[in-house]
Protein backbone atom coordinates (compact mmCIF):
# COMPACT_ATOMS: atom_id res chain seq x y z
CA UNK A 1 156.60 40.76 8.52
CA UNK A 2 155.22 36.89 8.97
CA UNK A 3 157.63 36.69 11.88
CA UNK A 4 156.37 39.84 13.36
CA UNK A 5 152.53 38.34 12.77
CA UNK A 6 153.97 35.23 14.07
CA UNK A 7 155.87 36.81 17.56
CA UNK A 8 152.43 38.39 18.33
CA UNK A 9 150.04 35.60 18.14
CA UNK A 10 152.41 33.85 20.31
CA UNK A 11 152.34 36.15 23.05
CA UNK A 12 148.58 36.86 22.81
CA UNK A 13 147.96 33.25 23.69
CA UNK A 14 146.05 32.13 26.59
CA UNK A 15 147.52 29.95 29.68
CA UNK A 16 145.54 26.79 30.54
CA UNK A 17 146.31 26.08 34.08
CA UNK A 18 143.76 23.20 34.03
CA UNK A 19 142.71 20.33 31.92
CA UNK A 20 140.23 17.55 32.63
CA UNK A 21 139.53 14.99 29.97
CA UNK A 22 136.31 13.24 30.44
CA UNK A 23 134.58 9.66 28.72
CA UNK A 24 131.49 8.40 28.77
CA UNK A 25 131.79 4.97 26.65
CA UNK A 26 133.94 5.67 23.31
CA UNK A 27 133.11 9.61 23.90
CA UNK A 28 135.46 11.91 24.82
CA UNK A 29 134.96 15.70 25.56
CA UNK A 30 137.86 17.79 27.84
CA UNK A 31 137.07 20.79 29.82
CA UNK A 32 139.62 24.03 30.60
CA UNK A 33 140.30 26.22 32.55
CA UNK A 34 141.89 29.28 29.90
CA UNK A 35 143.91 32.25 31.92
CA UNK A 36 144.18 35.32 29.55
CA UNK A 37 146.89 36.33 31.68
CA UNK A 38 150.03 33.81 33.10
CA UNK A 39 150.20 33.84 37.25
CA UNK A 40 146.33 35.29 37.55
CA UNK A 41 143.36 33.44 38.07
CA UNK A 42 141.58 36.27 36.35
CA UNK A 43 140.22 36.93 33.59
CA UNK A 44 139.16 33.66 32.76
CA UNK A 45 137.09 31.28 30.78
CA UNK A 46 135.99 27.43 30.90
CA UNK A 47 136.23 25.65 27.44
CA UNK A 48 134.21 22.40 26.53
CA UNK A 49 135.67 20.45 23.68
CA UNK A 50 134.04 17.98 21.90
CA UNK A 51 136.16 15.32 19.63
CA UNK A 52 135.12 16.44 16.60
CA UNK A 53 136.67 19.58 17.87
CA UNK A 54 133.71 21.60 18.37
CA UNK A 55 134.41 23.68 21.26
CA UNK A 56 132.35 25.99 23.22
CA UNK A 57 132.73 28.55 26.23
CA UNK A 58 130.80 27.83 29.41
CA UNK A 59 132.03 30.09 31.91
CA UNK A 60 133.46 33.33 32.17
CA UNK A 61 134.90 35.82 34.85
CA UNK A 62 136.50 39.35 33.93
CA UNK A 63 137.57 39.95 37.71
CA UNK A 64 136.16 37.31 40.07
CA UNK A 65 139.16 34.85 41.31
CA UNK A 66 138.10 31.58 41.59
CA UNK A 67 135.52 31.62 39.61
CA UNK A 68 136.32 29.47 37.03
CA UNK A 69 137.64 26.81 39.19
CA UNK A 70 134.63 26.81 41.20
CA UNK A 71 132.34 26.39 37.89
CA UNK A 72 134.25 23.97 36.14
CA UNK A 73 134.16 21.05 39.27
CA UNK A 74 130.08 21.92 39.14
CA UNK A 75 130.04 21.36 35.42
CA UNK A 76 132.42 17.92 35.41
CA UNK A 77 130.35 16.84 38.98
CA UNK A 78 127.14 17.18 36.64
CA UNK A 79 128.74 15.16 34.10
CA UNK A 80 129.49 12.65 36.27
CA UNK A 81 125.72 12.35 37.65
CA UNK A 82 124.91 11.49 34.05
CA UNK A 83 127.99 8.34 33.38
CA UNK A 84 131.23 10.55 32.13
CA UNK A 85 134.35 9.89 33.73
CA UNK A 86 136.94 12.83 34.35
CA UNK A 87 140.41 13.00 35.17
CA UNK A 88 142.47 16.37 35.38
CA UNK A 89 145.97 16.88 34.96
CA UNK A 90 145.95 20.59 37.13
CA UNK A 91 149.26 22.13 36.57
């Protein structure tokens, strides 16, 4: 039974595709870019992680390809106007 539970919550795991971590100072947050499904840029969702873990969604997109891409680079350029520092590792 636990290796049934187990099996599933594997497989209903999201893809990230794309991972930027940003700092500002001795802060760190990351922002990605979560794929519900692997090989489609759609549906999607941008995450914002904090270091204490907090995490938050910023962006979704049920159909719309591109999307997330597109809303992520706006939200780490904004960062950037205000003194963060990001670096992505796209895969």
């Amino acid at each position: 039974m636990n290796k049934l539970v187990l099996m599933t919550a594997l497989t209903m795991i999201s893809q990230v595709s794309f991972a930027a971590e940003c700092k500002n100072g001795k802060s760190v947050r990351k922002v990605d870019i979560v794929y519900e499904a692997e090989g489609k840029k759609a549906p999607c969702s941008v995450k914002y992680t904090k270091e204490d873990g907090t995490e938050k969604t910023l962006f979704t997109a049920k159909a719309e390809e591109g999307y997330c891409e597109k809303k992520s680079t706006e939200f780490m350029d904004k960062m950037k106007t205000n003194g963060w520092v990001c670096e992505s590792d796209a895969k």
